[in-house]
C-alpha atoms as a PDB file:
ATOM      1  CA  UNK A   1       0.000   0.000   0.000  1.00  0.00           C
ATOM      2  CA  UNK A   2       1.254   3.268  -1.367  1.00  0.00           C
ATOM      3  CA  UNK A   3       1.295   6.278   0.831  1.00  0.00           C
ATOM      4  CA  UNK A   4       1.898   9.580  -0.321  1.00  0.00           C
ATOM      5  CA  UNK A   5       5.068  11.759   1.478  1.00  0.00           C
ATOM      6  CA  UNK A   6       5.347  15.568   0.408  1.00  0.00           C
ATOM      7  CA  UNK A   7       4.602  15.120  -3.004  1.00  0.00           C
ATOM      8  CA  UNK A   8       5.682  11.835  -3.798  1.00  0.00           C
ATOM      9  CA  UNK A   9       4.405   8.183  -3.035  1.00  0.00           C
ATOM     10  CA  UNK A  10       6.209   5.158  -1.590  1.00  0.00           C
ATOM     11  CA  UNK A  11       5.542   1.664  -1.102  1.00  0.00           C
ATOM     12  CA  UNK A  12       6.966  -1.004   0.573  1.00  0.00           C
ATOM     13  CA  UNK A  13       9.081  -4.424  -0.199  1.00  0.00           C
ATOM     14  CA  UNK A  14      10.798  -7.462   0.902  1.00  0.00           C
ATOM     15  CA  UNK A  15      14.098  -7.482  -1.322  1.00  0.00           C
ATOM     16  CA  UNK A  16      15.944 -11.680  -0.925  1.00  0.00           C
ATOM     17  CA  UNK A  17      19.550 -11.780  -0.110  1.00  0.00           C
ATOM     18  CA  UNK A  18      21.263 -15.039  -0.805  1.00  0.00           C
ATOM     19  CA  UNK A  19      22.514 -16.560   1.861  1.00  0.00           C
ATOM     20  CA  UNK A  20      20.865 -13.714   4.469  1.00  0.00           C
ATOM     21  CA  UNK A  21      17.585 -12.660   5.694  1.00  0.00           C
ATOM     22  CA  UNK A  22      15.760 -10.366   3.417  1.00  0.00           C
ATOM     23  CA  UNK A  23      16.101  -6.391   2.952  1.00  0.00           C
ATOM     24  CA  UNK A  24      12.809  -4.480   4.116  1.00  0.00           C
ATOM     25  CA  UNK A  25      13.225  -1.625   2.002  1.00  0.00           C
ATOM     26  CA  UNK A  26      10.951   1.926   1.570  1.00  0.00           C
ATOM     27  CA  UNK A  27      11.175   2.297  -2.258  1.00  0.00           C
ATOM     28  CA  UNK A  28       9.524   5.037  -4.395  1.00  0.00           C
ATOM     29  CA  UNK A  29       5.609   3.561  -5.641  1.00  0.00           C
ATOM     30  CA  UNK A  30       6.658   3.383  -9.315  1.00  0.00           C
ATOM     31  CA  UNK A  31       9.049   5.742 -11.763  1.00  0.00           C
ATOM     32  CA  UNK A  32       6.241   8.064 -12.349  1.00  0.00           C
ATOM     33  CA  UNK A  33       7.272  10.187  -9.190  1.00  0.00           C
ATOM     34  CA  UNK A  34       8.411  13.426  -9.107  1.00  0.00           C
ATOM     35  CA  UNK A  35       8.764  16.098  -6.667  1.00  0.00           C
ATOM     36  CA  UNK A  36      11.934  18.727  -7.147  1.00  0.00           C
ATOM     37  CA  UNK A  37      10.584  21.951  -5.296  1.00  0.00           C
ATOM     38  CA  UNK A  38      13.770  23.378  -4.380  1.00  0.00           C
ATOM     39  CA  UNK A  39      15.291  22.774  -7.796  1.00  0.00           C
ATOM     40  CA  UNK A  40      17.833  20.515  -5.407  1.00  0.00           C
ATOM     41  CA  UNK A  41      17.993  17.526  -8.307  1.00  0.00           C
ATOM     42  CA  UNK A  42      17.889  19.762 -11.425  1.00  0.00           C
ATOM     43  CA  UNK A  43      21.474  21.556  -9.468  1.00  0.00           C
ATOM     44  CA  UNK A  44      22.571  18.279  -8.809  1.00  0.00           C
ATOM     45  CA  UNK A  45      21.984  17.226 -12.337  1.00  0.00           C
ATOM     46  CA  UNK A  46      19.252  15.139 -12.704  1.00  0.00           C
ATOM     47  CA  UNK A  47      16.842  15.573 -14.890  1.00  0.00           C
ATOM     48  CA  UNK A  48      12.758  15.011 -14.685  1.00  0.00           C
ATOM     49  CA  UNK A  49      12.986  11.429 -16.653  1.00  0.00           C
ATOM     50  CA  UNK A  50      15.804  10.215 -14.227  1.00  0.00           C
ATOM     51  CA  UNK A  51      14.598  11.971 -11.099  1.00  0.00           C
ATOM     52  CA  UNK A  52      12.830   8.981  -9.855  1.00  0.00           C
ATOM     53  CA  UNK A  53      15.694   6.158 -10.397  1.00  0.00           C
ATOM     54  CA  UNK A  54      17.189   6.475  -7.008  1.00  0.00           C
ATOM     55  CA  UNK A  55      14.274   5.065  -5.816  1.00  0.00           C
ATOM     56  CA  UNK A  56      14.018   1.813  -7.627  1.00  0.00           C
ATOM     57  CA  UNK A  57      14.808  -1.819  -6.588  1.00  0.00           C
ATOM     58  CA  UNK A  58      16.929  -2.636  -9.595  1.00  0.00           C
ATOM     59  CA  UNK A  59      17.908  -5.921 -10.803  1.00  0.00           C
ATOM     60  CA  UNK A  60      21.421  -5.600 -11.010  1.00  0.00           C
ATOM     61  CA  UNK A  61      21.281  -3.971  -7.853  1.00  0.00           C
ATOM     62  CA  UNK A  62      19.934  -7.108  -5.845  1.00  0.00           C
ATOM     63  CA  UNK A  63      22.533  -9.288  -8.111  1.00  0.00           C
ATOM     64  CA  UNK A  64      25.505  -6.935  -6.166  1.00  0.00           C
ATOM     65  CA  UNK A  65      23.465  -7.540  -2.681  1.00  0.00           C
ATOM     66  CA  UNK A  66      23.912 -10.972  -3.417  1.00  0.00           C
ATOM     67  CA  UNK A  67      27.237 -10.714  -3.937  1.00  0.00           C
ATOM     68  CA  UNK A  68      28.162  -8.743  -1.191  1.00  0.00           C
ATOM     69  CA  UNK A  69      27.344 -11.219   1.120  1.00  0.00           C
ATOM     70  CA  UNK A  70      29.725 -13.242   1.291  1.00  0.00           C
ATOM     71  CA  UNK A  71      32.450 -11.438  -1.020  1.00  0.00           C
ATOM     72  CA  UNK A  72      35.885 -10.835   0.903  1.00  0.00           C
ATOM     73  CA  UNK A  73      36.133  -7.547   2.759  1.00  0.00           C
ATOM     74  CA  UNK A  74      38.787  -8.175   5.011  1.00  0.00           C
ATOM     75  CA  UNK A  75      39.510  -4.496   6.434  1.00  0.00           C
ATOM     76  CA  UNK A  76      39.140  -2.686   3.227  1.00  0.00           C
ATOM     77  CA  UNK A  77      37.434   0.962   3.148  1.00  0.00           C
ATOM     78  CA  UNK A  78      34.865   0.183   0.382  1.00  0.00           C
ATOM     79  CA  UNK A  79      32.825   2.923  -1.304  1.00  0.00           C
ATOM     80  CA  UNK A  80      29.445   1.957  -3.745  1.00  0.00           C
ATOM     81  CA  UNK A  81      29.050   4.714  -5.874  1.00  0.00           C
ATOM     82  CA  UNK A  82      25.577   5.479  -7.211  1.00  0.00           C
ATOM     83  CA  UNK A  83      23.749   3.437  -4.930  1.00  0.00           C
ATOM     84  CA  UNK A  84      20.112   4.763  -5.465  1.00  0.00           C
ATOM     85  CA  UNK A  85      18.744   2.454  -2.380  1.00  0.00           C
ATOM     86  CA  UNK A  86      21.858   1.208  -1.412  1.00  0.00           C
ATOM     87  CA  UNK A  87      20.709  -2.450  -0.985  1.00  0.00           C
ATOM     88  CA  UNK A  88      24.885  -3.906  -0.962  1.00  0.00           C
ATOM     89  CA  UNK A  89      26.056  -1.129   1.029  1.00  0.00           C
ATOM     90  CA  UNK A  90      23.508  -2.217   3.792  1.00  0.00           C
ATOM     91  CA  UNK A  91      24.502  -6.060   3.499  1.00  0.00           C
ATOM     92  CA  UNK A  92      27.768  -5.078   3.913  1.00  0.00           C
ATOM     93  CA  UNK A  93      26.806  -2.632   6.958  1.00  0.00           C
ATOM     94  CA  UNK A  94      24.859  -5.706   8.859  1.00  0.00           C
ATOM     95  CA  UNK A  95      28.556  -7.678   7.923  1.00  0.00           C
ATOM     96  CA  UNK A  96      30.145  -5.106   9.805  1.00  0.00           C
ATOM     97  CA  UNK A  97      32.019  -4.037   7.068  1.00  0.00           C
ATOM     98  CA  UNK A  98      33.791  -0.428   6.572  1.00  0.00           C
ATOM     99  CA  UNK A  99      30.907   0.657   3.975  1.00  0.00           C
ATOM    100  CA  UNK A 100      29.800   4.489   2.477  1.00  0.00           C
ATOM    101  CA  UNK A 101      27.371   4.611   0.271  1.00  0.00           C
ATOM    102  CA  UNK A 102      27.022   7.819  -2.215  1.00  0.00           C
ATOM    103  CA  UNK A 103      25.198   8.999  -4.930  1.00  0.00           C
ATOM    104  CA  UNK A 104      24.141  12.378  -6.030  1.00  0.00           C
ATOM    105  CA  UNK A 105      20.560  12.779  -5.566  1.00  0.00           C
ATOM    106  CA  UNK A 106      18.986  14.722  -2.686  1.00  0.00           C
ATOM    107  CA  UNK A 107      16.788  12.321  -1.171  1.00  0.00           C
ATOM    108  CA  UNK A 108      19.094   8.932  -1.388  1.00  0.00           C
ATOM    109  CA  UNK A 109      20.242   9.718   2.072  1.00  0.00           C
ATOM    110  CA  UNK A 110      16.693  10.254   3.748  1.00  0.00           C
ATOM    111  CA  UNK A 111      16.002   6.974   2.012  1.00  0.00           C
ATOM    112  CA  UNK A 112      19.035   5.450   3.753  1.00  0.00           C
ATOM    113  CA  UNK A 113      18.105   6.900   6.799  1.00  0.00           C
ATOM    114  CA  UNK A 114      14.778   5.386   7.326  1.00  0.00           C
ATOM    115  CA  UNK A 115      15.375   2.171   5.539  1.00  0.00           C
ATOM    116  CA  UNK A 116      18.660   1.151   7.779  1.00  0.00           C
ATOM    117  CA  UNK A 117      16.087   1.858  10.868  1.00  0.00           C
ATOM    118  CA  UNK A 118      13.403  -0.483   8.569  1.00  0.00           C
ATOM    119  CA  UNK A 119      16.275  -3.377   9.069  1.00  0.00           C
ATOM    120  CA  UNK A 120      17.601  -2.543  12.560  1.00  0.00           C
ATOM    121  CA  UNK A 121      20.579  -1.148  11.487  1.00  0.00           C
ATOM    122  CA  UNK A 122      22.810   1.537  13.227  1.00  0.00           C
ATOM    123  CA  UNK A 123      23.177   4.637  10.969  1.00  0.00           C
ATOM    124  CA  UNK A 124      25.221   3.908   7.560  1.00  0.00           C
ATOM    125  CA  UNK A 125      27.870   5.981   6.273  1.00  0.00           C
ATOM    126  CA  UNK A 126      26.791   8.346   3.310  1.00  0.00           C
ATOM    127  CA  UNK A 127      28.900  11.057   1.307  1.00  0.00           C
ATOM    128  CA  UNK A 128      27.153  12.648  -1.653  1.00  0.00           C
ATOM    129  CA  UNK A 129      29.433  11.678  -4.673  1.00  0.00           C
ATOM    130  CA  UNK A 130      28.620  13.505  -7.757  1.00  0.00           C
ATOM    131  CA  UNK A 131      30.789  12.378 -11.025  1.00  0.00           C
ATOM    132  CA  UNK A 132      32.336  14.851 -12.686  1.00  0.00           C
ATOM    133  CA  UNK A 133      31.993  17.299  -9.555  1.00  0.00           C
ATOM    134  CA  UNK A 134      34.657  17.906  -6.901  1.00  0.00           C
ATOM    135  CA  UNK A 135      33.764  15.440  -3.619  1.00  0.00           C
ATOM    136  CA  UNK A 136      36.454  16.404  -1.326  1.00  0.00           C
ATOM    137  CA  UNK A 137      35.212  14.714   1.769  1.00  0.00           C
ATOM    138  CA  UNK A 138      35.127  11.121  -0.079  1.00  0.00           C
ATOM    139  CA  UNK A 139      38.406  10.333   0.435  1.00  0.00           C
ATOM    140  CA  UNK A 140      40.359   7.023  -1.043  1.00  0.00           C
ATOM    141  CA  UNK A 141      39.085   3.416  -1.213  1.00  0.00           C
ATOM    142  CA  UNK A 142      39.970  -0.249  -1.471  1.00  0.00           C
ATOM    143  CA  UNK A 143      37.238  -1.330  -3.188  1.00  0.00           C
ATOM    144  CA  UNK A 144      34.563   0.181  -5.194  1.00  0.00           C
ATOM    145  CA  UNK A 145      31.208  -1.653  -5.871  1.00  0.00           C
ATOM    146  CA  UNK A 146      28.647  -0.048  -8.223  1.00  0.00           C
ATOM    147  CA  UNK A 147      25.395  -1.647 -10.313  1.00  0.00           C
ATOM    148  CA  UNK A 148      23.778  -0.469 -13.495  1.00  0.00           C
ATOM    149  CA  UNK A 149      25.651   2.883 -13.697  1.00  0.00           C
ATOM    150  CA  UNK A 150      26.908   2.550 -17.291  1.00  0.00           C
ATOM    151  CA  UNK A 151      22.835   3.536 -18.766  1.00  0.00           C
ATOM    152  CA  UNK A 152      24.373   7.100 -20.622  1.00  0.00           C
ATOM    153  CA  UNK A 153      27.255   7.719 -23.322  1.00  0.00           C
ATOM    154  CA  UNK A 154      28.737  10.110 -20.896  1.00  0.00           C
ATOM    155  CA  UNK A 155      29.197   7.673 -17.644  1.00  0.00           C
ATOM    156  CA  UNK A 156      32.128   5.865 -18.741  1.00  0.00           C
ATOM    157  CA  UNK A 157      34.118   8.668 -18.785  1.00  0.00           C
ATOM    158  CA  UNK A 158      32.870  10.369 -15.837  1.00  0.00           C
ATOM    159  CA  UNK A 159      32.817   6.879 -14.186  1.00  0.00           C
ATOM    160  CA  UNK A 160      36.225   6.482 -14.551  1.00  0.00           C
ATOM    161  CA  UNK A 161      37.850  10.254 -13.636  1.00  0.00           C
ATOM    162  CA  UNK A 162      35.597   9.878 -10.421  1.00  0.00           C
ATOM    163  CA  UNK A 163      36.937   6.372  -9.810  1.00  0.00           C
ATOM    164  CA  UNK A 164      40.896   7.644 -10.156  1.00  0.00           C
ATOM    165  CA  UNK A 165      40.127  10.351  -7.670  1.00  0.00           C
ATOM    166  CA  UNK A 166      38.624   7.939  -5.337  1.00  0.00           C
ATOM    167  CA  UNK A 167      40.461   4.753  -5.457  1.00  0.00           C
ATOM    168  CA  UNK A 168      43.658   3.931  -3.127  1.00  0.00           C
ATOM    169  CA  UNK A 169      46.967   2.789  -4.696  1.00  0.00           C
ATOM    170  CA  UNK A 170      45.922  -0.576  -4.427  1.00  0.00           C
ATOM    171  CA  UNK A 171      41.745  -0.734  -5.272  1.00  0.00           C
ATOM    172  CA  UNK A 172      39.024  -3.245  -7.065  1.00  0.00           C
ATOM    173  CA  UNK A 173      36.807  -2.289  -8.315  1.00  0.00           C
ATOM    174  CA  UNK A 174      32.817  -4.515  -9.236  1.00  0.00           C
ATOM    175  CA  UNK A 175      30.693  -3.143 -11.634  1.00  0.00           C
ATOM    176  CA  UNK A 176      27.667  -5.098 -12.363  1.00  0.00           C
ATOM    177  CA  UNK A 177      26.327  -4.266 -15.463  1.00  0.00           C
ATOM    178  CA  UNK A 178      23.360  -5.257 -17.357  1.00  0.00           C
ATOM    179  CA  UNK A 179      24.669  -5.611 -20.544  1.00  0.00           C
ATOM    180  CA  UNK A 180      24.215  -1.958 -21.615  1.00  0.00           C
ATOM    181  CA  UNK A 181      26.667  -0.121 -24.985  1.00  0.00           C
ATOM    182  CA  UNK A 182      28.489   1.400 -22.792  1.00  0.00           C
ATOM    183  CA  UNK A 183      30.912  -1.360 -20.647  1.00  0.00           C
ATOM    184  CA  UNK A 184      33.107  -1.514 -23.657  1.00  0.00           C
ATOM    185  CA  UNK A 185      33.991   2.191 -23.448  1.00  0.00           C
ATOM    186  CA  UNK A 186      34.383   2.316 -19.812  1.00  0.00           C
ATOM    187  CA  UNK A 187      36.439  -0.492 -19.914  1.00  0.00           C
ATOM    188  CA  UNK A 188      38.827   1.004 -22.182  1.00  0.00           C
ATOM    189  CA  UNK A 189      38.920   4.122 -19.885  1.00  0.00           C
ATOM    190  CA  UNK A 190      39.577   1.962 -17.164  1.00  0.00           C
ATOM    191  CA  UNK A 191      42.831   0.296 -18.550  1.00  0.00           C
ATOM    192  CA  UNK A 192      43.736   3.543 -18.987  1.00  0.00           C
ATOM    193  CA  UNK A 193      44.217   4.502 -15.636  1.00  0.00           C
ATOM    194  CA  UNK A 194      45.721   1.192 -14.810  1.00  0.00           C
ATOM    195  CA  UNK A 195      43.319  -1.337 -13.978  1.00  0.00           C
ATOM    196  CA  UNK A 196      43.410  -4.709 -15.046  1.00  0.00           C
ATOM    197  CA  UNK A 197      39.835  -6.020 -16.244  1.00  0.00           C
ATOM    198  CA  UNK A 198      37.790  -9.174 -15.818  1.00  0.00           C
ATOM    199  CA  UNK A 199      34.292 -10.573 -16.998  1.00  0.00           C
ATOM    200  CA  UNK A 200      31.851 -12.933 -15.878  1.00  0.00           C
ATOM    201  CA  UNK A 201      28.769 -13.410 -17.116  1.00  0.00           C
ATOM    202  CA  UNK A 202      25.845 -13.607 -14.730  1.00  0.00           C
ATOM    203  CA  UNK A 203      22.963 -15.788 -15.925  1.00  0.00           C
ATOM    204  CA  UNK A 204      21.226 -16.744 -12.797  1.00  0.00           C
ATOM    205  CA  UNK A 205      17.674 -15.968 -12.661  1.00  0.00           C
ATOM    206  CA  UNK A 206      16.487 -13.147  -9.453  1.00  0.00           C
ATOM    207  CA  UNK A 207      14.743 -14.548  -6.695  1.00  0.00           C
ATOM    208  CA  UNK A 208      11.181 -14.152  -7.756  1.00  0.00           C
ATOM    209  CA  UNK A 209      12.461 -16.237 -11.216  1.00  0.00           C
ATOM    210  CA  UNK A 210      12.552 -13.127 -13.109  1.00  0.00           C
ATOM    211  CA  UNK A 211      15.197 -13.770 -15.990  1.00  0.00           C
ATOM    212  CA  UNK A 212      18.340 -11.825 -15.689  1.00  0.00           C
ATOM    213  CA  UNK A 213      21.397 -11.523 -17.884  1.00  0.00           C
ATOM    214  CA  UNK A 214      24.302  -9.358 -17.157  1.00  0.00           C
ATOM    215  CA  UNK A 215      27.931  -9.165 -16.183  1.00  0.00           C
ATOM    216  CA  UNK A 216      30.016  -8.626 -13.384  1.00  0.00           C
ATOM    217  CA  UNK A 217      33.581  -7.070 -14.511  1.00  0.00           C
ATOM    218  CA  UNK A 218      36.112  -6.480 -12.467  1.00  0.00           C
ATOM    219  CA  UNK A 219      38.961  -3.980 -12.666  1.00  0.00           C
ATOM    220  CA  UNK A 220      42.114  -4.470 -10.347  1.00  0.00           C
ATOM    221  CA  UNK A 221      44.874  -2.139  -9.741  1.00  0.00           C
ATOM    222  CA  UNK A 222      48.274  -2.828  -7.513  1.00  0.00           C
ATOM    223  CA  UNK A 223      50.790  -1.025  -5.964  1.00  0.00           C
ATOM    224  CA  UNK A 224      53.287  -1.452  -9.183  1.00  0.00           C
ATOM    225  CA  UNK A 225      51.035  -0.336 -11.775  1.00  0.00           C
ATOM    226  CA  UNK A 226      50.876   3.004 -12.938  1.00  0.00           C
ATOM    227  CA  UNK A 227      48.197   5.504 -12.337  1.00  0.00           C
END
């Protein structure tokens, strides 16, 4: 059930984890909504038609949940970039794991807010992190996680700058990506700056059977490689 908040409607959902106990997450009621009084997403950037995609339980986005879950985080400082409802970066929060989400629209954090109190969480770690804008407070990381961010001909390259500013000497960084134009670009952009790159294709179906195709590529950078 759908209940309108300032201008905009919300709903409800159970979101499956492998291997954990389901997300209860506060999602926007469909990509219809819109509500930008301030102007505060048209400074940031987004436009009308995207406004609404922050607020969206997106496929890849549950397939990088999943993966989170049990994926190696030893003590690294990990940053997922874009993270709309931030489904990994709160599996990796309930891991105890050194997790900041970010992503450049005004209301992701509210979103955060209320849905790490949904799931009994203590506060998460947020930083707005705006490509192609300066986002001193960031910082470096060890690893990088991000899903579905590769939907516009300008992302890989803005991907990518943001990425060198943000990753530590030695960094990985996940991308899952389903199968948009655009991984082939930011790929190139990646090697680049330095990163050595990895694909594997993801296949598995999402947990209500919904077919999904996509793949997860990986970019690694060490010590001895150049920036």
């Amino acid at each position: 059930m759908s209940t309108p908040i300032l201008g905009y409607a919300i709903k409800h959902q159970h979101v499956a984890v492998a291997g954990g106990a389901d997300l209860h997450v506060r999602s926007l009621l469909d990509k219809q909504q819109f509500y930008d009084p301030l102007g505060e997403a048209e400074a940031a950037g987004i436009s009308e038609a995207c406004w609404s995609l922050f607020g969206q339980v997106w496929p890849s986005a549950q397939k990088m949940a999943d993966l989170m879950q049990d994926y190696a985080l030893d003590e690294r400082r990990v940053l997922e970039i874009g993270c709309g409802l931030a489904l990994a970066s709160m599996v990796i929060h309930r891991r105890h794991g050194d997790i900041t989400a970010s992503d450049c629209h005004p209301l992701t954090e509210i979103f955060l807010n209320e849905n790490t109190q949904l799931n009994a969480m203590p506060d998460l770690k947020y930083a707005t992190g705006n490509w192609g804008r300066s986002n001193p407070e960031l910082g470096l990381f060890d690893l990088i996680i991000g899903s579905d961010v590769l939907y516009e001909r300008d992302q890989p390259l803005a991907l990518a700058e943001f990425i060198e500013l943000h990753a530590a000497p030695v960094c990985e960084v996940l991308i899952i990506d389903p199968n948009r134009g655009n991984r082939s670009a930011f790929n190139r952009q990646m090697r680049e700056r330095g990163f050595v790159q990895s694909e594997t294709l993801i296949t598995a179906p999402l947990h209500d059977g919904s077919a999904y195709r996509g793949r997860l590529l990986r970019y690694l950078r060490s010590a001895t490689l150049d920036r």
